[in-house]
Protein backbone atom coordinates (compact mmCIF):
# COMPACT_ATOMS: atom_id res chain seq x y z
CA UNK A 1 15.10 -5.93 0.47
CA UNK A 2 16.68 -8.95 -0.79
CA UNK A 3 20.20 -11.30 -0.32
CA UNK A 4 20.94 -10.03 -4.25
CA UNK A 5 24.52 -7.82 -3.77
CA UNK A 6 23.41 -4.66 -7.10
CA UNK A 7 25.43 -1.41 -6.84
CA UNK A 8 22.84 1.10 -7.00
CA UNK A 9 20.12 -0.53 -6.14
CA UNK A 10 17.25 0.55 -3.89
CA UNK A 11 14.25 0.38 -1.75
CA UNK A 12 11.49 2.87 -1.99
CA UNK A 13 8.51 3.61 0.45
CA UNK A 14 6.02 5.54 -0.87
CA UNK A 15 3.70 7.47 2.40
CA UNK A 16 6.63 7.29 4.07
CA UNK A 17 5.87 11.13 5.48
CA UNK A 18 4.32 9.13 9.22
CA UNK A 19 2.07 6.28 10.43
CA UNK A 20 2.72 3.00 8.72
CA UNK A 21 4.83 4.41 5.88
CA UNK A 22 7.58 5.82 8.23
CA UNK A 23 7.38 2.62 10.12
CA UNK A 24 7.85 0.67 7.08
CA UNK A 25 10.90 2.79 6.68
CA UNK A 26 12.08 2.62 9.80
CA UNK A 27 12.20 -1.12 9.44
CA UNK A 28 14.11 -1.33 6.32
CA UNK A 29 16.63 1.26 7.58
CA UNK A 30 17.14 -0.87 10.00
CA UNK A 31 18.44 -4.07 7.85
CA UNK A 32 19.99 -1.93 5.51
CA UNK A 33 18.03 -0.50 2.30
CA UNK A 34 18.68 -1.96 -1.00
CA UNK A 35 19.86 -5.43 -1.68
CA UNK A 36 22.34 -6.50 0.50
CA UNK A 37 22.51 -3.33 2.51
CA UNK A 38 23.44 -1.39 -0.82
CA UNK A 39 22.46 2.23 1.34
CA UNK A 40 19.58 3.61 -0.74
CA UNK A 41 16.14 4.21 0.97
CA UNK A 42 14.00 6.34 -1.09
CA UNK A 43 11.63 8.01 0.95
CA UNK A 44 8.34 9.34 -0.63
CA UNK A 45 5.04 11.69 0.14
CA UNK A 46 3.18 14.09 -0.89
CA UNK A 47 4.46 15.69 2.57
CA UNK A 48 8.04 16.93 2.07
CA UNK A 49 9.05 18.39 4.93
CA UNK A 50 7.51 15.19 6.39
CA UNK A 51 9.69 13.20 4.83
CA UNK A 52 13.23 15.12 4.64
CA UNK A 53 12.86 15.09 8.39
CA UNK A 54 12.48 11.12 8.48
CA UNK A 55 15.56 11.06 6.24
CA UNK A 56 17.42 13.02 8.64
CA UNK A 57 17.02 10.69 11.51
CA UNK A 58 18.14 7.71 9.54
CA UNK A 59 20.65 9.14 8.28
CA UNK A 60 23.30 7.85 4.97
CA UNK A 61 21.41 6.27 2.11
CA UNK A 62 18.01 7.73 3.11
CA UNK A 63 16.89 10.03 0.40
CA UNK A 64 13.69 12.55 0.55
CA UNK A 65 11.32 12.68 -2.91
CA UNK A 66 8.14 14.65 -3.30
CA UNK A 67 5.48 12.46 -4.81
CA UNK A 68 2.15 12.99 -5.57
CA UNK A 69 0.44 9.26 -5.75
CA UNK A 70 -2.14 11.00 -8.30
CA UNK A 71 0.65 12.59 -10.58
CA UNK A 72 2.41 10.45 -13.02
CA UNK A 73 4.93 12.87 -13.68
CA UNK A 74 5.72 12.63 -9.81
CA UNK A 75 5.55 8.99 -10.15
CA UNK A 76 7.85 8.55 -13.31
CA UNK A 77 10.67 11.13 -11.99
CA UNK A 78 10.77 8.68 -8.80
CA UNK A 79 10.70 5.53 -10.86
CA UNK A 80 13.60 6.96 -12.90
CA UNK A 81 15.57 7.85 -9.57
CA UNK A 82 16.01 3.50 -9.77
CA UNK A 83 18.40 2.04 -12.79
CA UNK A 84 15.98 -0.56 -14.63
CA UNK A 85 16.69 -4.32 -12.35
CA UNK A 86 17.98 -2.79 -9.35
CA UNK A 87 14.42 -1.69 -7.41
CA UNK A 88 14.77 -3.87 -4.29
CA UNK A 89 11.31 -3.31 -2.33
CA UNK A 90 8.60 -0.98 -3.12
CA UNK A 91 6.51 -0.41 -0.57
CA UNK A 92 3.28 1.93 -0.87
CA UNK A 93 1.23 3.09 2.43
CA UNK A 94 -0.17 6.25 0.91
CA UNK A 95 -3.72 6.81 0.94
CA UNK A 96 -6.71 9.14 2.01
CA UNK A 97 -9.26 7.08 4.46
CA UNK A 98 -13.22 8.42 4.17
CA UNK A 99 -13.03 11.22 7.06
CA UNK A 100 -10.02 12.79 4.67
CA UNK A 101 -11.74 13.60 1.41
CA UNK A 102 -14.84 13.44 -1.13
CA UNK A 103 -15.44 9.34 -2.57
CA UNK A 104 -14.05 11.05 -6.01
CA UNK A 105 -10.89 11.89 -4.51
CA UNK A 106 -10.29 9.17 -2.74
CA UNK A 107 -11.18 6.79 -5.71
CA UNK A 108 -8.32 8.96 -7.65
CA UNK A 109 -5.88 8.50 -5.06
CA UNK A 110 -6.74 4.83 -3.34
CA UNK A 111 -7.09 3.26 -6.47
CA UNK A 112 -6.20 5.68 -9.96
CA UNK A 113 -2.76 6.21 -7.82
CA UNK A 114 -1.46 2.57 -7.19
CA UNK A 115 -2.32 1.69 -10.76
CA UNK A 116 -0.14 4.10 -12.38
CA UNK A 117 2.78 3.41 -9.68
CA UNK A 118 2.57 -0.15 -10.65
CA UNK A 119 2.87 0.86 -14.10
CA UNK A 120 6.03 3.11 -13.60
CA UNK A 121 7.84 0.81 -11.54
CA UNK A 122 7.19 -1.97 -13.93
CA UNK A 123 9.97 -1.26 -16.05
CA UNK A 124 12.43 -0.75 -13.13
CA UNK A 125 11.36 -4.19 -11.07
CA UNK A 126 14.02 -7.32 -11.73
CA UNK A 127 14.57 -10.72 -9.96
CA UNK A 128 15.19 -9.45 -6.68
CA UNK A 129 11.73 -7.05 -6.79
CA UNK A 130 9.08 -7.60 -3.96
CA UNK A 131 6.63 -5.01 -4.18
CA UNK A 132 3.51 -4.33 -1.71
CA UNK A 133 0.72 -2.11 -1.93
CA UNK A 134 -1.52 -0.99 1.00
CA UNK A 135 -5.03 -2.03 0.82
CA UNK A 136 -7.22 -2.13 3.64
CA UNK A 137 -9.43 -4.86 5.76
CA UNK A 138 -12.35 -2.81 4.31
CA UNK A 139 -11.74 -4.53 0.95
CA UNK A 140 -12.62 -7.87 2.86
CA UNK A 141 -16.16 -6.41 4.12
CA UNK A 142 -18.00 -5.95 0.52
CA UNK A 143 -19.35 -8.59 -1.51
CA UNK A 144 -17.84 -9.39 -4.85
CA UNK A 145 -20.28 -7.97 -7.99
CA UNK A 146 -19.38 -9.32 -11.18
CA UNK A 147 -19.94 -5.92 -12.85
CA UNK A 148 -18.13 -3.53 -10.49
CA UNK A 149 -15.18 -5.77 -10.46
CA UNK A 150 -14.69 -5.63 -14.44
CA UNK A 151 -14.96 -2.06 -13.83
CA UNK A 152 -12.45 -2.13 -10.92
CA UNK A 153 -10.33 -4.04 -13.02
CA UNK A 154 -9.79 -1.13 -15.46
CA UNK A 155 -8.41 1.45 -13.32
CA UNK A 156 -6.82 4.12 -15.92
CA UNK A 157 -9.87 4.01 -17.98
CA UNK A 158 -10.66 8.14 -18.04
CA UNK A 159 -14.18 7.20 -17.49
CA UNK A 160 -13.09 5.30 -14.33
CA UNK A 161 -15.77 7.20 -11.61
CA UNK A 162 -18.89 7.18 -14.15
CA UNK A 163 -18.39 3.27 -15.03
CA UNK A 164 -18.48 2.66 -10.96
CA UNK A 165 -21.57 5.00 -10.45
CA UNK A 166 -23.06 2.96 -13.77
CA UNK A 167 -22.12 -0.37 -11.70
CA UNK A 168 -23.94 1.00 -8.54
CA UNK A 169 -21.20 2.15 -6.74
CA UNK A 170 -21.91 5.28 -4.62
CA UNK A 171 -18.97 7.37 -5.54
CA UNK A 172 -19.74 10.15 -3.82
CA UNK A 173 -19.86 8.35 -0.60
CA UNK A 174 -16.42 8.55 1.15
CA UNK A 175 -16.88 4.63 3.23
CA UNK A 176 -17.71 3.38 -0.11
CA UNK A 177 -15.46 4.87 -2.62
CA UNK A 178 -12.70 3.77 0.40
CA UNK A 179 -14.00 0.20 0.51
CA UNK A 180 -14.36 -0.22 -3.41
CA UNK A 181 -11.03 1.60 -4.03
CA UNK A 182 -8.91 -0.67 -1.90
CA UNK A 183 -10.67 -3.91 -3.38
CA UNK A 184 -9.36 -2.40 -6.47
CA UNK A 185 -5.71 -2.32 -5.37
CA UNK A 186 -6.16 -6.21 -4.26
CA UNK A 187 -7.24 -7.43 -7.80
CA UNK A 188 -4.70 -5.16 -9.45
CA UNK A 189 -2.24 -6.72 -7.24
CA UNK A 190 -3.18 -10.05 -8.03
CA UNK A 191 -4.11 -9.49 -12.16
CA UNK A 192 -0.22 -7.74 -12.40
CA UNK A 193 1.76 -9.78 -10.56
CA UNK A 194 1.55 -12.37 -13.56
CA UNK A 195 3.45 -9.76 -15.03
CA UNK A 196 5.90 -9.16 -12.60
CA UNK A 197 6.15 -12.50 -12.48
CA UNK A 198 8.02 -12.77 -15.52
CA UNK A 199 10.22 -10.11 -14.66
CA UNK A 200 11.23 -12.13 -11.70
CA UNK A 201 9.55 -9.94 -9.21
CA UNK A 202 6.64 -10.50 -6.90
CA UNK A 203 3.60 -8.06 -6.06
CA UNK A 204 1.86 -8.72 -3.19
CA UNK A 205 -1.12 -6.14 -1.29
CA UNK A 206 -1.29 -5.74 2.50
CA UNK A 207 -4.64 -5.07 3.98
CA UNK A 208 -4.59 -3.30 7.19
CA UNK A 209 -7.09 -3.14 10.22
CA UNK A 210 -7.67 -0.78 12.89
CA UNK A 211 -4.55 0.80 13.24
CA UNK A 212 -2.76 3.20 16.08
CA UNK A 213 -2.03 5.83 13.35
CA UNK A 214 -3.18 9.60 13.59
CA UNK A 215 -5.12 8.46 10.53
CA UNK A 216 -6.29 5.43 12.28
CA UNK A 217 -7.35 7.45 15.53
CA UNK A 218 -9.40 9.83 13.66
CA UNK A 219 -11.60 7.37 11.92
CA UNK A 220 -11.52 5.78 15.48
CA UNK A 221 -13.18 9.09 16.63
CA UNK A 222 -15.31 9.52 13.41
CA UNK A 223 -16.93 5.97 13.51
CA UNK A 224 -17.31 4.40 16.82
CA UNK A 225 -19.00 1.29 14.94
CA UNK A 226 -14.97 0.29 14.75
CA UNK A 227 -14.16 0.41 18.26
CA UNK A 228 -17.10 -1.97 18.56
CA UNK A 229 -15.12 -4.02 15.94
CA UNK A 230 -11.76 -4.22 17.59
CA UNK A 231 -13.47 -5.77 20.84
CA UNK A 232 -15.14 -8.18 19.01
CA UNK A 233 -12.35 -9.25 17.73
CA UNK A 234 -9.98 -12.48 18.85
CA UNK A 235 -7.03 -10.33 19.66
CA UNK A 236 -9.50 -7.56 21.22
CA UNK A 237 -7.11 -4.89 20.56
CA UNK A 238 -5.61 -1.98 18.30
CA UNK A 239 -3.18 -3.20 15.97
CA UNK A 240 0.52 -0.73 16.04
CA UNK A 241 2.03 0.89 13.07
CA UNK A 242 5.39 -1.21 13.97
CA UNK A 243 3.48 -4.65 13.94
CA UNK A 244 1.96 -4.12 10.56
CA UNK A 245 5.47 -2.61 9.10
CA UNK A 246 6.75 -5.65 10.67
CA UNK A 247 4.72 -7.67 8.31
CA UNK A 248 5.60 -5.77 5.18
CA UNK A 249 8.87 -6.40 5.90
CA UNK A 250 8.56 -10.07 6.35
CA UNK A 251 6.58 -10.00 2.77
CA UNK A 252 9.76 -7.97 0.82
CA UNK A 253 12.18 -10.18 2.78
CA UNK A 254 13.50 -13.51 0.91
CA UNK A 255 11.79 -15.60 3.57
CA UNK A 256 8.56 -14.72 1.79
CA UNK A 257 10.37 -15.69 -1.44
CA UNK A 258 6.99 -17.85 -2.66
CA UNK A 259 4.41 -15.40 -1.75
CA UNK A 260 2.83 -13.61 -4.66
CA UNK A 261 -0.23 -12.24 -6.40
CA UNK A 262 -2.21 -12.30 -2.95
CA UNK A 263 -3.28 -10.45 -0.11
CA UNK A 264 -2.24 -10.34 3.44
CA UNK A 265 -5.03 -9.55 6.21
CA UNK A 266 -3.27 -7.58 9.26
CA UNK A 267 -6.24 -7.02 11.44
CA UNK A 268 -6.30 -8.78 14.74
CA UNK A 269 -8.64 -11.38 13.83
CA UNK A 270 -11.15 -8.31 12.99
CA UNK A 271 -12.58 -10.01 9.46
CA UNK A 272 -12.93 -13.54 10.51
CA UNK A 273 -14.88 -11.79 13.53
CA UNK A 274 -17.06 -10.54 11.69
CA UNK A 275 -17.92 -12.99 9.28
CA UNK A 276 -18.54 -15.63 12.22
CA UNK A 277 -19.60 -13.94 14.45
CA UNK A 278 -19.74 -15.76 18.71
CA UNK A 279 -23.45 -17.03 19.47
């Protein structure tokens, strides 16, 4: 989403099947997708039917693309759906949270998957680029380690999952692989967007909290611990799918035009909560 007037050029959300992805695009569809309203919203999941039904309610310009995070076929066919300098905002939501899969496959997905989207779109991503990739408050909660960061920071690696479990990361364990996987995503954001930098574009990571989501609701239900969290926090409440899309938008907008390389904590306060905690 930018001011810059490109014919062809588009904005892609990527978990856009429901939850925060379709709010996402519900929010760009509503200022107009592409630079300068140029009509293209490029709707992606792993869920088609998911999202050629979102494309039908928004009607012109929204386009449904089946896209497996983990596949870089999938990946490169939707990069190549944008002519190189036209991608306006890339937005990724997609993700599996610990109730959803084994700490492998989430690992593959949370953290193997952005990488290799930032690498396709790379090549498409000009001066009017703002990218942002989903991480996740949980991120925030573990202490930096010297050792599984370096590994972290090598996320195509093939021996990606045996380095971590070398480091002392408990791979198998779904909260873990999910907290380690989406501290990956906030260093890769902040390591590439030097890169994008040069291209003229910005990359940027969003970390969620608790959020009203049917994802959300059932880790809600699976771990009551964050329940406890939410009313400890200063706004003592759930976050919505539409106030964190409202954010992404903000950060792909030209009013965030010097934001880059960083992450954005969306989360009610939850963190800071938790790291000071009332006496």
């Amino acid at each position: 989403m930018s001011d810059h007037s490109s014919g062809g050029a588009a904005d892609v959300v990527v978990g856009a099947a429901s939850g925060m992805g379709a709010a996402v695009a519900r929010r760009l569809a509503a200022v107009g997708a592409g630079p300068s309203g140029s009509g293209r919203l490029l709707l992606a999941d792993v869920d088609l039917a998911g999202v050629e039904a979102l494309a039908a309610e928004l009607g012109d310009g929204a386009e449904a693309h089946r896209c497996d995070l983990t596949s870089a076929d999938d990946l490169a066919a939707l990069a190549a759906a944008v002519a190189p300098g036209t991608l306006g905002a890339l937005v990724m939501t997609a993700g599996l949270s610990p109730t959803m899969a084994p700490g492998r496959r989430i690992l593959e997905v949370d953290l193997v998957g952005p990488a290799r989207l930032v690498a396709a779109f790379a090549p498409v991503a000009g001066a009017w680029t703002a990218a942002v990739l989903f991480a996740s408050m949980a991120a925030h909660l573990i202490p930096p380690d010297p050792g599984i960061d370096a590994v972290l920071d090598a996320p195509l690696a093939p021996s990606l999952l045996d380095d971590l479990a070398a480091a002392g990361v408990p791979v198998d364990d779904a909260g873990a692989a999910y907290a380690y996987g989406k501290r990956g995503v906030r260093r890769l954001v902040e390591r590439e967007a030097v890169d994008w930098g040069r291209r003229g574009a910005r990359l940027l990571s969003l970390s969620p909290g608790v959020i009203d989501t049917p994802m959300g609701r059932q880790e809600n239900e699976a771990q009551p611990l964050m329940a406890t969290m939410v009313a400890g926090s200063p706004l003592g409440r759930i976050i919505t799918a539409d106030e964190v899309a409202a954010v992404a938008a903000f950060l792909v907008s030209d009013a965030a035009a010097a934001l880059t390389g960083t992450d954005v904590l969306v989360d009610g306060g939850t963190v800071a909560a938790m790291h000071h905690p009332s006496v």
